[in-house]
Protein backbone atom coordinates (compact mmCIF):
# COMPACT_ATOMS: atom_id res chain seq x y z
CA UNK A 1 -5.36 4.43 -16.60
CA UNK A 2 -6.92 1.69 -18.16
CA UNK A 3 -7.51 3.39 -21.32
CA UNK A 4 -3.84 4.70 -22.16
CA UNK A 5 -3.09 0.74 -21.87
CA UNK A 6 -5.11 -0.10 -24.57
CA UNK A 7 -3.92 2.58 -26.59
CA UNK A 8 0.05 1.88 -26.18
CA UNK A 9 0.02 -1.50 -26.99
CA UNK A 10 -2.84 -2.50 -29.20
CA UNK A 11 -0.60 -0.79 -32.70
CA UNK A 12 1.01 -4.26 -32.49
CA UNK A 13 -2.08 -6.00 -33.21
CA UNK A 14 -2.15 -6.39 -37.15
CA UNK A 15 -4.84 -8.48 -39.14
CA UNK A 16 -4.37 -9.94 -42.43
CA UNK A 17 -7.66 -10.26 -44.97
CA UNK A 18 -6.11 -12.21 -46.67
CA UNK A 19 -2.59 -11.06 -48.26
CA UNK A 20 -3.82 -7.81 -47.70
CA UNK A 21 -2.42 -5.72 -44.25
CA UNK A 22 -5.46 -3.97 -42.59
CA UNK A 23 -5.50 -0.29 -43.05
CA UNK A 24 -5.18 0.20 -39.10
CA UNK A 25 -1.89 -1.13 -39.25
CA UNK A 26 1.26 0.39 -40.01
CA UNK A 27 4.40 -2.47 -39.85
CA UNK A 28 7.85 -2.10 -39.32
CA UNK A 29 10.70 -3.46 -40.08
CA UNK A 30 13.03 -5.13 -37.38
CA UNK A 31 16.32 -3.82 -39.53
CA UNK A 32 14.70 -0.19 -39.26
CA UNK A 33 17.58 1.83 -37.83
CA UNK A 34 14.81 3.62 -36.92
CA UNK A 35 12.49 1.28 -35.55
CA UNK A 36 11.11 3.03 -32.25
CA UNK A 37 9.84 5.99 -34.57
CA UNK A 38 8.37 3.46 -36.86
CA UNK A 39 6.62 2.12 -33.38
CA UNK A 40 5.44 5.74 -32.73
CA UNK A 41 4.28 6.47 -35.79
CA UNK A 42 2.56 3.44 -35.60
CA UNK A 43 0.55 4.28 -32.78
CA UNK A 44 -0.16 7.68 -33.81
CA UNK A 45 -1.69 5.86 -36.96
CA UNK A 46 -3.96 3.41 -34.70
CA UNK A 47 -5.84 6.75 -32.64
CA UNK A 48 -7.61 7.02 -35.33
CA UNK A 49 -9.56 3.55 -35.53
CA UNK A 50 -10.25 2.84 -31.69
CA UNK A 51 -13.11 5.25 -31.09
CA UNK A 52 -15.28 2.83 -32.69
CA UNK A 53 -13.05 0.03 -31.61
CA UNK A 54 -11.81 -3.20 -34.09
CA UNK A 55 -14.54 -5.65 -34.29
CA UNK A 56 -12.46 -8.52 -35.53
CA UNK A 57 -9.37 -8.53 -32.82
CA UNK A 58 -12.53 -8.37 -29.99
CA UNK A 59 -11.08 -4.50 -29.23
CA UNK A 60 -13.75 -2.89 -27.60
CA UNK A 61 -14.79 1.26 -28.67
CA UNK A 62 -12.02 3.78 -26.81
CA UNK A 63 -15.19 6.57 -26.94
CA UNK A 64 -16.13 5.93 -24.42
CA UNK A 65 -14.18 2.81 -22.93
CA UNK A 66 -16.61 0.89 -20.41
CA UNK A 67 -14.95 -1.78 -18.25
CA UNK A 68 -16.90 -4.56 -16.18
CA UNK A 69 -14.95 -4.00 -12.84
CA UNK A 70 -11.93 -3.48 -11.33
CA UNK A 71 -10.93 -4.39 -8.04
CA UNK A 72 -7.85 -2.34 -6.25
CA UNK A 73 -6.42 -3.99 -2.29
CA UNK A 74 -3.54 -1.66 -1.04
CA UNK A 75 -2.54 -3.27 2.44
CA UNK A 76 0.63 -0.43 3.02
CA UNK A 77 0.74 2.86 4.10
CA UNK A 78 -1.53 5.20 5.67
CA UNK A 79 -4.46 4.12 3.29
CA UNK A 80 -5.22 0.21 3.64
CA UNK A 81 -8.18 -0.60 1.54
CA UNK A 82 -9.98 -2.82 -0.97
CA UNK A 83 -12.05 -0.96 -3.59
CA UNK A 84 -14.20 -2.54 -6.08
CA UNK A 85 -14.92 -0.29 -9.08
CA UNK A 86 -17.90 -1.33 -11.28
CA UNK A 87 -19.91 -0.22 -14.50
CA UNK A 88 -16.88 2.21 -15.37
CA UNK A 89 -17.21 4.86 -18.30
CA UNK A 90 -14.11 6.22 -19.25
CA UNK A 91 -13.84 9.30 -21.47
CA UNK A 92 -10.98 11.18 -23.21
CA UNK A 93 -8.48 8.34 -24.29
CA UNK A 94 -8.70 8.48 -28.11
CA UNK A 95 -6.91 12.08 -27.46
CA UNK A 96 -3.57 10.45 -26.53
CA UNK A 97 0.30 11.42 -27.79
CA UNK A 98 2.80 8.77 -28.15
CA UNK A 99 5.70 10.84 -26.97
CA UNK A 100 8.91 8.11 -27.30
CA UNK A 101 9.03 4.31 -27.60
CA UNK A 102 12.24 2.12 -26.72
CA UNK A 103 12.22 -1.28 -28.16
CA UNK A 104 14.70 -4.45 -28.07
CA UNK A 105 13.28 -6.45 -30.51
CA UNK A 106 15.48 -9.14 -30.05
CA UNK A 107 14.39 -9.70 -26.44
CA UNK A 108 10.55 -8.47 -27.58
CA UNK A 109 10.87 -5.53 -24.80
CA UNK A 110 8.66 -2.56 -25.71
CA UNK A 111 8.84 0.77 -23.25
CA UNK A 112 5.82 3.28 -24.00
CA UNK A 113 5.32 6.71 -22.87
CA UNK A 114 1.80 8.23 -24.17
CA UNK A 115 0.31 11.58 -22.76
CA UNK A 116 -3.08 12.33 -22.67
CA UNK A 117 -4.75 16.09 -21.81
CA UNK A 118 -7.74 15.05 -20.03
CA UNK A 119 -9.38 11.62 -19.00
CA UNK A 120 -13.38 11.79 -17.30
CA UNK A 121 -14.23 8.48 -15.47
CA UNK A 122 -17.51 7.50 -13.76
CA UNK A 123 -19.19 4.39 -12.13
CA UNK A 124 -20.17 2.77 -9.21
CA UNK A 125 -17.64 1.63 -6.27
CA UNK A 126 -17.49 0.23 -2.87
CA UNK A 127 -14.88 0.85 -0.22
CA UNK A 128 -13.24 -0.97 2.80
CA UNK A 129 -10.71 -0.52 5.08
CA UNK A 130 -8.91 2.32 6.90
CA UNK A 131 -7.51 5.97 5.98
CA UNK A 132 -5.28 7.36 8.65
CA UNK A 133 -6.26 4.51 10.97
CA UNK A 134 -9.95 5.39 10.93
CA UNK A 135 -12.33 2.28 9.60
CA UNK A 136 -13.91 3.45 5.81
CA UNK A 137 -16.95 1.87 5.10
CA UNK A 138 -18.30 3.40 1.74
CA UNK A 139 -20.48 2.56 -1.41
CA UNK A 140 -22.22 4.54 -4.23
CA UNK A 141 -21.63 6.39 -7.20
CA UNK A 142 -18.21 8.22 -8.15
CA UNK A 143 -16.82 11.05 -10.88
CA UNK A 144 -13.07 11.27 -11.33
CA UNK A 145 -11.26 13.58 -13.37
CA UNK A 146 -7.65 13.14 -14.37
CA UNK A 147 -5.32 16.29 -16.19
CA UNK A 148 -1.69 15.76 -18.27
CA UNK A 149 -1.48 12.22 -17.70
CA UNK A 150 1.82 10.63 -18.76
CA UNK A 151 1.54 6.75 -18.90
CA UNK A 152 4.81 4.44 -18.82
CA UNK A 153 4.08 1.10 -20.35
CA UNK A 154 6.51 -1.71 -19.83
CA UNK A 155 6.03 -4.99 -22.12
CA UNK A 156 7.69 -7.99 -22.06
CA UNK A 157 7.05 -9.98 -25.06
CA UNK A 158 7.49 -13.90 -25.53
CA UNK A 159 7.43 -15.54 -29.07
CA UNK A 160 5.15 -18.44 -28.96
CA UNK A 161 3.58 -20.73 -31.85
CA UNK A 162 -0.02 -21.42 -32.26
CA UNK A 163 -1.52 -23.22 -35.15
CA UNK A 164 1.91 -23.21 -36.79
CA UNK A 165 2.28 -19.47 -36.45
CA UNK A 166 4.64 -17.19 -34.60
CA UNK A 167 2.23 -15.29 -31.81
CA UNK A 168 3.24 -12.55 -29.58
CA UNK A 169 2.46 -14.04 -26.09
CA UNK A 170 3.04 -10.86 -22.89
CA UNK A 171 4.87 -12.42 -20.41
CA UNK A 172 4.23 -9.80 -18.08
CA UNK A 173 2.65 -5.95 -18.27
CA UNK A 174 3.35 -2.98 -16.25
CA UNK A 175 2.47 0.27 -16.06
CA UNK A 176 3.32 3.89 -14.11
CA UNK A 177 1.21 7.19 -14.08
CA UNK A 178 1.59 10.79 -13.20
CA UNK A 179 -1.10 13.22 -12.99
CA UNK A 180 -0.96 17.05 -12.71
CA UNK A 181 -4.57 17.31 -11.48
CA UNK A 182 -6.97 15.40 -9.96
CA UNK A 183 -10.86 16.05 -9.24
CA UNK A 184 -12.96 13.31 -7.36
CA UNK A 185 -16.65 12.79 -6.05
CA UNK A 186 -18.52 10.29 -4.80
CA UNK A 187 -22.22 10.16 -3.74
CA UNK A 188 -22.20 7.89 -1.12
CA UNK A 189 -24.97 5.69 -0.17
CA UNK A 190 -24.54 4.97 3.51
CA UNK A 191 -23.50 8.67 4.28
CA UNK A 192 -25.89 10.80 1.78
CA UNK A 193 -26.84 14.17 2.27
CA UNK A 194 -25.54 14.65 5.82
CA UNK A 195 -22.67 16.24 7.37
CA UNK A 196 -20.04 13.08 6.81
CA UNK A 197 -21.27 12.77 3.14
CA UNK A 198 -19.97 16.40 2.42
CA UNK A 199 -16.90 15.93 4.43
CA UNK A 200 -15.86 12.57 2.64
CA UNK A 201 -15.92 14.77 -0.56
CA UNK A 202 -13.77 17.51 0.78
CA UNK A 203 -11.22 15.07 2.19
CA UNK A 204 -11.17 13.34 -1.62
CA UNK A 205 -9.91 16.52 -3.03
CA UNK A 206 -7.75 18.24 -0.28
CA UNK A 207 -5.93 15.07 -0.35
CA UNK A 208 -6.42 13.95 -3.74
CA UNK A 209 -2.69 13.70 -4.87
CA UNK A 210 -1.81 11.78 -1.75
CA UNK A 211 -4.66 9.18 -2.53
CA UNK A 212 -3.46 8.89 -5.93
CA UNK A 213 0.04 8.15 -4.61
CA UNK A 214 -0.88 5.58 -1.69
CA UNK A 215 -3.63 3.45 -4.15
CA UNK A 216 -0.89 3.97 -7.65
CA UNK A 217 1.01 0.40 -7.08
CA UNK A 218 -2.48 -1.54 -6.45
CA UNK A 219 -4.29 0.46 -9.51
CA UNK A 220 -1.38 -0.50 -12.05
CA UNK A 221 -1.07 -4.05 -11.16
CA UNK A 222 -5.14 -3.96 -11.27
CA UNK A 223 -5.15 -2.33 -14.52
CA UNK A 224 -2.07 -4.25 -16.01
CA UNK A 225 -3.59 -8.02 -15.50
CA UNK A 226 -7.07 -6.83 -16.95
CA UNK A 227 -5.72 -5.33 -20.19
CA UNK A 228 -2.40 -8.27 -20.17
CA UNK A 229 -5.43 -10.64 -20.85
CA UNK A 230 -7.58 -9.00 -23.10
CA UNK A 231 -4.06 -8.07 -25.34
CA UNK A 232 -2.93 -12.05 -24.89
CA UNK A 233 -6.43 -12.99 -26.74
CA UNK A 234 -5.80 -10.63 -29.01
CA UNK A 235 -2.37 -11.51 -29.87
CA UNK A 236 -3.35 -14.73 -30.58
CA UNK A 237 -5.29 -14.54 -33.22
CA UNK A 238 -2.40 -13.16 -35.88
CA UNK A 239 1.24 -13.75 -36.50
CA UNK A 240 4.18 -11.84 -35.99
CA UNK A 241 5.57 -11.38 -39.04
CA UNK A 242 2.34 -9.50 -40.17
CA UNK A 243 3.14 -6.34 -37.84
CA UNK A 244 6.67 -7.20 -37.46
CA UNK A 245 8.64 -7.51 -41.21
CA UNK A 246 12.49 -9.38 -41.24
């Protein structure tokens, strides 16, 4: 879900050249009786500048969005495993919706929910651990595809001052998913082309929902301290009154 983050929050990040707003940005007001539609509309605005990403706030391309690693431990339930995810390609993200946005500006609280029709993600992981009690040792390559995903995205906002300026600093991040379908495949390494390999795949899909659900609280705080930093360094380098108008 790493790419819907991106997407809900980075509309807050507006750049100045100067006096003049950059054209990626669309502020709002804070007296706005309106304001969460402003927010909305803001984010609609931004889709259409992060395919090719924004050079000077460091935000890498959306199409496709390729992240260094991620690295998932869920230690409850009936799957207890560590999974490093590497060399990920994600496709799909710069079709999001920003459906509704709930702000208190006052206590810089932002809620986001964003849908997106289809998401394609590939790499490279490794696997340890145990499903259903049975030891998992696994490694290789993987393909995951994810249908109607609806993305919550919780931020919680603290006013700092850098260089004399008012910066939005994000105490804390979190995120929820839902997915209506989910297709996954892995070649794996220590079990190709025999009997297990084929069965690993089969179990990945007959129980794909399930999987999603057990590894969901370990994948959003994974996902939400990756993308709380890369916002943070973002954040920094403008003020708030830029984005955010009295």
């Amino acid at each position: 879900m790493c790419k819907i983050i991106v997407v809900t929050l980075l509309f807050l990040l507006g750049c100045c050249h100067g006096n003049e707003l950059a054209e990626y940005i669309k502020p709002c007001n804070k007296s706005d009786p309106y304001i969460n539609v402003c927010i909305r509309n803001s984010f609609n605005h931004l889709k259409n500048y992060l395919p090719n990403g924004i050079s000077e706030l460091n935000v890498p391309p959306l199409e496709p969005l390729i992240i260094d690693e991620l690295v998932m431990e869920n230690n409850a339930g009936a799957i207890r495993v560590k999974a490093k995810f590497s060399s990920i390609i994600a496709k799909g993200a710069s079709n999001y919706v920003v459906k509704e946005v709930r702000s208190d500006i006052t206590k810089l609280r932002f809620d986001l929910s964003l849908g997106l029709p289809l998401v394609e993600v590939f790499g490279k992981y490794d696997v340890n651990g145990n499903v259903l009690l049975l030891p998992v040792r696994s490694n290789g390559n993987f393909w995951a595809e994810f249908g109607n995903v609806t993305t919550v995205a919780r931020v919680y906002g603290v006013e700092k001052i850098k260089n004399g300026i008012k910066v939005l600093h994000i105490g804390k991040l979190a995120i929820d998913f839902s997915l209506k379908h989910v297709k996954l495949r892995v070649e794996d390494t220590i079990n190709s082309g025999n009997i297990l390999g084929e069965a690993i795949n089969q179990f990945l899909n007959v129980n794909a929902q399930e999987l999603v659900k057990e590894m969901k609280p370990a994948a959003s705080r994974s996902i939400a301290k990756l993308f709380q930093k890369i916002l943070n360094n973002a954040f920094s380098k403008i003020g708030m009154d830029d984005w955010l108008h009295q």
